[in-house]
N, C-alpha and C. Protein backbone atom coordinates (compact mmCIF):
# COMPACT_ATOMS: atom_id res chain seq x y z
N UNK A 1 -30.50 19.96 -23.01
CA UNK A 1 -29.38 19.04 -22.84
C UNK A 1 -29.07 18.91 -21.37
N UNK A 2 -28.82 17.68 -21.16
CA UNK A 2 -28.55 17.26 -19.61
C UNK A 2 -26.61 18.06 -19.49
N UNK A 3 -27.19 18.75 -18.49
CA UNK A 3 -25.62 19.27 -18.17
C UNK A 3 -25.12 19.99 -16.89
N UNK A 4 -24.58 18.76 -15.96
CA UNK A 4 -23.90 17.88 -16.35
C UNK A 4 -24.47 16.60 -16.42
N UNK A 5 -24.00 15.58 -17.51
CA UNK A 5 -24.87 14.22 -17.03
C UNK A 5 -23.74 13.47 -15.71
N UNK A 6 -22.66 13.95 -15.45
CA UNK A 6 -22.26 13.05 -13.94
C UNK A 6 -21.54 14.51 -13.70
N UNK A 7 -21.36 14.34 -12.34
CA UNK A 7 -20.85 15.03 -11.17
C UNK A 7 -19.59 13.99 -10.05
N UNK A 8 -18.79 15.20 -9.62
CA UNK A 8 -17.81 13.92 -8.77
C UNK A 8 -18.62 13.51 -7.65
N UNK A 9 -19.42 14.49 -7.14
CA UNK A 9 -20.81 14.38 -5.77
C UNK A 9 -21.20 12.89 -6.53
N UNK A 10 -21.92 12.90 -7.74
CA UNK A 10 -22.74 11.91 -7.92
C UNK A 10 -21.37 10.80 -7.98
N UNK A 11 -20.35 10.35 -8.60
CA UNK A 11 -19.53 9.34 -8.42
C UNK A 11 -19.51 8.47 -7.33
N UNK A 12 -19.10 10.14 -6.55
CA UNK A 12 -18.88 9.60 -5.06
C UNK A 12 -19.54 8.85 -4.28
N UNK A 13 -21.32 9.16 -4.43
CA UNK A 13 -22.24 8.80 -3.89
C UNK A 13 -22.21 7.47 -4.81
N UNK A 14 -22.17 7.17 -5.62
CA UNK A 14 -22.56 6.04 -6.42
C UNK A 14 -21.84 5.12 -5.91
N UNK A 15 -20.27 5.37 -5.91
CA UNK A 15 -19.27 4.31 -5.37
C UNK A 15 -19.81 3.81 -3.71
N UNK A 16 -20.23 4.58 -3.27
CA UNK A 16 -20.37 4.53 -1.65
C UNK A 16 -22.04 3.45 -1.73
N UNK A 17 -22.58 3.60 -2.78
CA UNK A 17 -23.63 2.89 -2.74
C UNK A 17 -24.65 3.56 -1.79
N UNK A 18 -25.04 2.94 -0.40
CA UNK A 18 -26.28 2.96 0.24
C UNK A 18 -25.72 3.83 1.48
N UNK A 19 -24.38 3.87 1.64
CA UNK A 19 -23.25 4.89 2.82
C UNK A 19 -22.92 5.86 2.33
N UNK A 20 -22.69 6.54 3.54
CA UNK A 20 -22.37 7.97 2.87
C UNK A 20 -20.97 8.11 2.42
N UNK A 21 -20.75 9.21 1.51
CA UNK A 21 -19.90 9.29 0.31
C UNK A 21 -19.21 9.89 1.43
N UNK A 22 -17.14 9.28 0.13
CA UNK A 22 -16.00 10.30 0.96
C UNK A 22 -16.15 11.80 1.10
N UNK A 23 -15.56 11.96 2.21
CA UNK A 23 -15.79 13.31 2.19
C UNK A 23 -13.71 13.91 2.42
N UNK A 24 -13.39 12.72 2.46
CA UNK A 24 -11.69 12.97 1.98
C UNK A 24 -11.31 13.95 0.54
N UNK A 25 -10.87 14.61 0.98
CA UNK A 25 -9.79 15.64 -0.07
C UNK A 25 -9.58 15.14 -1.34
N UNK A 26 -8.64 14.66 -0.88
CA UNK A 26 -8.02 13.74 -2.21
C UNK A 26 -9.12 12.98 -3.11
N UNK A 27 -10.01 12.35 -1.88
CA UNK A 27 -11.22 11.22 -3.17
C UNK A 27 -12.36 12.43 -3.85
N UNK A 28 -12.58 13.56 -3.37
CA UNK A 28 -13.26 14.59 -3.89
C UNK A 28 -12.59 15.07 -5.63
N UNK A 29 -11.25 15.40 -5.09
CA UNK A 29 -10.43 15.85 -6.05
C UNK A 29 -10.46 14.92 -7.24
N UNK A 30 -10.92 13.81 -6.66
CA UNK A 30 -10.29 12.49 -7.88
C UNK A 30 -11.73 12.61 -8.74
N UNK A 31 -12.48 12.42 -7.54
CA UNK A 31 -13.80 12.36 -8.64
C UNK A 31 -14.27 13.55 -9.37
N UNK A 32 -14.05 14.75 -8.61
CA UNK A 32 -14.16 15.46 -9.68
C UNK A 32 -13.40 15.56 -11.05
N UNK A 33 -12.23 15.54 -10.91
CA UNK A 33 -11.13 15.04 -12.26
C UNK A 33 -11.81 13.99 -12.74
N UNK A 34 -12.39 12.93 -12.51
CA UNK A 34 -13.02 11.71 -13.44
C UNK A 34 -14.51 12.29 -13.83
N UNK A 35 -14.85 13.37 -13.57
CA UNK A 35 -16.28 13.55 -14.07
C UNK A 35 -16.07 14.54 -15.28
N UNK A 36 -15.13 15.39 -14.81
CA UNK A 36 -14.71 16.06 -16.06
C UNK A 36 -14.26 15.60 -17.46
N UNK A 37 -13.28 14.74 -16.72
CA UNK A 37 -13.13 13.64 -17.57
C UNK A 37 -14.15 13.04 -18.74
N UNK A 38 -14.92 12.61 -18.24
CA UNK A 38 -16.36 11.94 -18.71
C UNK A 38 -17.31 12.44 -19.20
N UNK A 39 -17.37 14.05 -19.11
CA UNK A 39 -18.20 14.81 -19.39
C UNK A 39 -17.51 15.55 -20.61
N UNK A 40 -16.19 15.45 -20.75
CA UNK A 40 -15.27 15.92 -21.68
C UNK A 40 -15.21 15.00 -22.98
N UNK A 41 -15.29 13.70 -22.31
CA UNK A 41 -15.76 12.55 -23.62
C UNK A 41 -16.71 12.67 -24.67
N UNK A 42 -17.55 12.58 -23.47
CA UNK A 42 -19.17 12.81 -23.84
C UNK A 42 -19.16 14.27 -24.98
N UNK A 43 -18.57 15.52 -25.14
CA UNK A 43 -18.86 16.62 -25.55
C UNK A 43 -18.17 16.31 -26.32
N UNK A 44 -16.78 15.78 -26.37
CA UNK A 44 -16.10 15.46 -28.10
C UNK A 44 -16.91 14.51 -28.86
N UNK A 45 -17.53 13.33 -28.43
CA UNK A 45 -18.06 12.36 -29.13
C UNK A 45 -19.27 13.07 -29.53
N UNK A 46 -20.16 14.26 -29.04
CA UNK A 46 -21.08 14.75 -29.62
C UNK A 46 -20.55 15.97 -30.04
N UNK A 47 -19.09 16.25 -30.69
CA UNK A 47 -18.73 17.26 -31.51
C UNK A 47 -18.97 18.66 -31.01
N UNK A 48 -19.08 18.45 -29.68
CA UNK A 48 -18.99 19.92 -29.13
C UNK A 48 -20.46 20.78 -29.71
N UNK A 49 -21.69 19.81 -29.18
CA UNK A 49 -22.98 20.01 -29.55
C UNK A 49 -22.84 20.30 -30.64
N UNK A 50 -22.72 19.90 -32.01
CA UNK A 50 -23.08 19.57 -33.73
C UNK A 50 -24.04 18.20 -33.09
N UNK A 51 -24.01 17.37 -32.33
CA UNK A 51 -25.26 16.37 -32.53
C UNK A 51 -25.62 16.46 -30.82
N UNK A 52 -27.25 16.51 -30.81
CA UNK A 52 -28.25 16.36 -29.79
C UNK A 52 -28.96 14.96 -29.72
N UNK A 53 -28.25 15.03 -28.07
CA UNK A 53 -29.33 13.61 -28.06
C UNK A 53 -30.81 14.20 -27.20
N UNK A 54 -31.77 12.91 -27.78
CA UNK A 54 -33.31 13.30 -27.50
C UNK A 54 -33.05 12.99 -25.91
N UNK A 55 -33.89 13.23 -25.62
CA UNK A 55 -34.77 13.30 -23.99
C UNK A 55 -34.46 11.83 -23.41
N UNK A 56 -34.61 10.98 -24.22
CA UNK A 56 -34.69 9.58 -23.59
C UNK A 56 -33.05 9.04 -23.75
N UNK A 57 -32.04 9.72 -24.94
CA UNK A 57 -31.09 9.17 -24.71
C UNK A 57 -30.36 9.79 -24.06
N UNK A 58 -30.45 11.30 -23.67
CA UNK A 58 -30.10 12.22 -22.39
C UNK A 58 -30.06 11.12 -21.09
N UNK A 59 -31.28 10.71 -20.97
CA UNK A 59 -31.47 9.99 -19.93
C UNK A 59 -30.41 8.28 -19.57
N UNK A 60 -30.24 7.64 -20.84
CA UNK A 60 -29.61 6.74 -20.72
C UNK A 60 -28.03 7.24 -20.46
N UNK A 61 -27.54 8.53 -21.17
CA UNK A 61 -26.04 9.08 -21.23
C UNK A 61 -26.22 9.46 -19.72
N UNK A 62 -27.14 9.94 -18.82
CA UNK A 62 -26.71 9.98 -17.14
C UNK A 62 -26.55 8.82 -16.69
N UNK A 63 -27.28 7.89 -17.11
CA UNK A 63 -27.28 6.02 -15.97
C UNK A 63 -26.00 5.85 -16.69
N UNK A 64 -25.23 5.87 -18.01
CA UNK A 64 -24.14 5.50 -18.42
C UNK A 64 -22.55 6.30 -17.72
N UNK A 65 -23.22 7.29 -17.95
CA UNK A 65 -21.92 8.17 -17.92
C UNK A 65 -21.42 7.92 -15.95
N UNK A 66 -22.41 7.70 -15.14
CA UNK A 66 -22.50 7.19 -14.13
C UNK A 66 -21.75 6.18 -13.59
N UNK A 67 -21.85 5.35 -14.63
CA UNK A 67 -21.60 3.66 -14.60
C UNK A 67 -19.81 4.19 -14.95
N UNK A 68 -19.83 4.56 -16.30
CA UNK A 68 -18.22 4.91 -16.70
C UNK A 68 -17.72 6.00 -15.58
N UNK A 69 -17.91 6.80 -14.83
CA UNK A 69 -17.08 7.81 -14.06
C UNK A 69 -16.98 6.98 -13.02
N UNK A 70 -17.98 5.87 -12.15
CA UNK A 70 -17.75 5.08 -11.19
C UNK A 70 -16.45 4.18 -11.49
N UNK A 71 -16.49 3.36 -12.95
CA UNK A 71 -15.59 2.74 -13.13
C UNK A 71 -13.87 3.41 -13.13
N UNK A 72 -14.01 4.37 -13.58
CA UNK A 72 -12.67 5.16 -14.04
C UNK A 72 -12.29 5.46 -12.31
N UNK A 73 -12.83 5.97 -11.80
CA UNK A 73 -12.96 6.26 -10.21
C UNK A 73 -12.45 5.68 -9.77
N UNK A 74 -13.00 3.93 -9.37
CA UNK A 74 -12.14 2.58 -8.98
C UNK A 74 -10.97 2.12 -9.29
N UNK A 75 -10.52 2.84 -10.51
CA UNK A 75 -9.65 2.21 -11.34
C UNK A 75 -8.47 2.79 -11.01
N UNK A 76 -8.31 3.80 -10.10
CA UNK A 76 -7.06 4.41 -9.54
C UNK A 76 -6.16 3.60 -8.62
N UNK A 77 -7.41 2.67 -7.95
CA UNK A 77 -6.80 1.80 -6.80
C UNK A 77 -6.28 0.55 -7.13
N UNK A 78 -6.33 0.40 -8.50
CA UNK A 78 -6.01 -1.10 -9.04
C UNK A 78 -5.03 -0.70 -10.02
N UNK A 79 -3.64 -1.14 -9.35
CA UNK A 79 -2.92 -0.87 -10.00
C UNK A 79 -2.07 -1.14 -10.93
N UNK A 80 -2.81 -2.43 -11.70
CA UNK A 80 -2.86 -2.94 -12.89
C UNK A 80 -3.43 -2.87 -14.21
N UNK A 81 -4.71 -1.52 -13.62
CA UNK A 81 -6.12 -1.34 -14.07
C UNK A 81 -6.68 -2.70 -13.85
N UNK A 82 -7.94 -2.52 -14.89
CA UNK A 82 -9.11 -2.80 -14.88
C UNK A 82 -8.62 -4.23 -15.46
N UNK A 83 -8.71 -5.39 -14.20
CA UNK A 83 -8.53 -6.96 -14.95
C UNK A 83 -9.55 -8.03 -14.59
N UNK A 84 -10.09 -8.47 -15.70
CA UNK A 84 -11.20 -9.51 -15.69
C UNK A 84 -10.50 -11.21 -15.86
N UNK A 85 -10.70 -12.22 -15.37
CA UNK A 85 -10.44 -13.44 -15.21
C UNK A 85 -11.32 -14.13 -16.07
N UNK A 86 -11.13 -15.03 -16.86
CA UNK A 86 -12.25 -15.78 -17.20
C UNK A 86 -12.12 -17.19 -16.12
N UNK A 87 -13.32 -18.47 -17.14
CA UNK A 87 -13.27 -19.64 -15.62
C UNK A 87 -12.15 -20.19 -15.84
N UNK A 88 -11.27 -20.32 -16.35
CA UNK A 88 -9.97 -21.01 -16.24
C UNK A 88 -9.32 -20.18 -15.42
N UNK A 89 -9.09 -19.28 -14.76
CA UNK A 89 -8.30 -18.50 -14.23
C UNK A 89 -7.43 -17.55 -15.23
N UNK A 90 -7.31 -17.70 -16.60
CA UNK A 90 -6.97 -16.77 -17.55
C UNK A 90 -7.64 -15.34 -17.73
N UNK A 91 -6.35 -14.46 -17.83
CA UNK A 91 -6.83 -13.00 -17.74
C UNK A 91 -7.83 -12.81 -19.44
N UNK A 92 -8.61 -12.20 -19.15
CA UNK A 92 -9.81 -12.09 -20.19
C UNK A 92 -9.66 -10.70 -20.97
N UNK A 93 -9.40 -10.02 -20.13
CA UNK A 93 -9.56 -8.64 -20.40
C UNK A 93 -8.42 -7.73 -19.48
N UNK A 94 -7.56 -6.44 -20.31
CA UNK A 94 -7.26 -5.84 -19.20
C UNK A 94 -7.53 -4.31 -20.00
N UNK A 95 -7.89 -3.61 -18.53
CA UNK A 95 -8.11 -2.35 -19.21
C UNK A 95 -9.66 -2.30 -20.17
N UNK A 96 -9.81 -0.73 -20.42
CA UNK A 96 -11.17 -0.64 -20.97
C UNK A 96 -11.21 0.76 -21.66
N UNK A 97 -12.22 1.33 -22.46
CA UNK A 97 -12.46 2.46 -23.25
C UNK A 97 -13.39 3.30 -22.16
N UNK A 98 -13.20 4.53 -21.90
CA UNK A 98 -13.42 5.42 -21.10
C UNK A 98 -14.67 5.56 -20.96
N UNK A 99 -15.48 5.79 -22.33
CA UNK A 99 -16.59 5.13 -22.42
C UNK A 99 -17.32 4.13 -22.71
N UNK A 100 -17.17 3.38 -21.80
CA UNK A 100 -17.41 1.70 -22.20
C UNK A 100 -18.68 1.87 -21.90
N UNK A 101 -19.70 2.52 -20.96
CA UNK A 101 -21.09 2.27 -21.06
C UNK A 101 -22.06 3.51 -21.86
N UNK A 102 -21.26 4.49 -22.20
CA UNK A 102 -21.77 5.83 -22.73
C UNK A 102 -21.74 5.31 -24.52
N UNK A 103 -20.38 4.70 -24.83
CA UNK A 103 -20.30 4.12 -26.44
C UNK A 103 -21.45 3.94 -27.35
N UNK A 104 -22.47 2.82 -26.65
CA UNK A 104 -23.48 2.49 -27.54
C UNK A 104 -24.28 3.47 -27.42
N UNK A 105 -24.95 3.83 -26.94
CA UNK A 105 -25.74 5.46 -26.89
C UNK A 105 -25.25 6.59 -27.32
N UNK A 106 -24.22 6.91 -27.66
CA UNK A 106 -23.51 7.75 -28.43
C UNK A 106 -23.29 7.52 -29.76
N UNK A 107 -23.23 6.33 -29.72
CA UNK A 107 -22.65 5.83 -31.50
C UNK A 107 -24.40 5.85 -31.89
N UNK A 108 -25.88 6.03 -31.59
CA UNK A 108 -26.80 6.05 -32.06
C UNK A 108 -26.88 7.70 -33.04
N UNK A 109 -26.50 8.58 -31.51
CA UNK A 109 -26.29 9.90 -31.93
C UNK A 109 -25.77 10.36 -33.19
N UNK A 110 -24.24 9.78 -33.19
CA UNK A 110 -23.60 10.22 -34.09
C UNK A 110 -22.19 8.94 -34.25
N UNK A 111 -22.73 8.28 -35.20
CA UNK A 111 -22.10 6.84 -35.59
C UNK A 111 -20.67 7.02 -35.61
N UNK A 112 -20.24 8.47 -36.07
CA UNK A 112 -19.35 8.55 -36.51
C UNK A 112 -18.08 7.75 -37.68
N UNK A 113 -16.78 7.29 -37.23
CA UNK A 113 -16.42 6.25 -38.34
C UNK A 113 -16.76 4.94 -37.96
N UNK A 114 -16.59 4.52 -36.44
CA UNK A 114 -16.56 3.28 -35.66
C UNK A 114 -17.02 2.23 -36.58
């Protein structure tokens, strides 16, 4: 089992893209709290290992869980959360599920009720 599949290091670096990551206090602190976070998801939705994912969906739950700890990360600074526009200028979306990119790869694992 991949563990951990995200890190606040890896957040950090992810958000920063191709520059180097904060090395501020506070943005350390944050990302680590959002990886825990995410990694805490991840272990309830797989029942506190009662279900294993294979090798290849290990692999998709790191590019995901990645994608979701980056997002949750960003989402401190917007302090409306997370708001999408459609083309009319109408709000589309606000806010999101913690695991919005980990969900479908998890629900293969273990469907649960969803």
């Amino acid at each position: 089992m991949a563990a951990p599949y995200v890190t606040g290091a890896d957040i950090l670096q992810h958000v920063a893209g191709s520059g180097a990551a904060s090395t501020d206090a506070e943005d350390i602190a944050w990302a680590d709290v959002v990886a825990a976070a995410i990694e805490g998801a991840i272990a309830s939705r797989l029942d506190d290992g009662a279900y294993t994912p294979t090798s290849s969906q290990e692999a998709q739950l790191v590019a995901a869980a990645l994608q979701d700890g980056a997002a949750l990360y960003v989402a401190r600074k917007a302090p409306n959360g997370i708001v999408s526009f459609g083309p009319d200028g109408d709000i589309a979306r606000l806010g999101s599920a913690q695991l919005r990119a980990c969900e479908p790869i998890l629900y293969r694992i273990s469907p649960g009720i969803g």
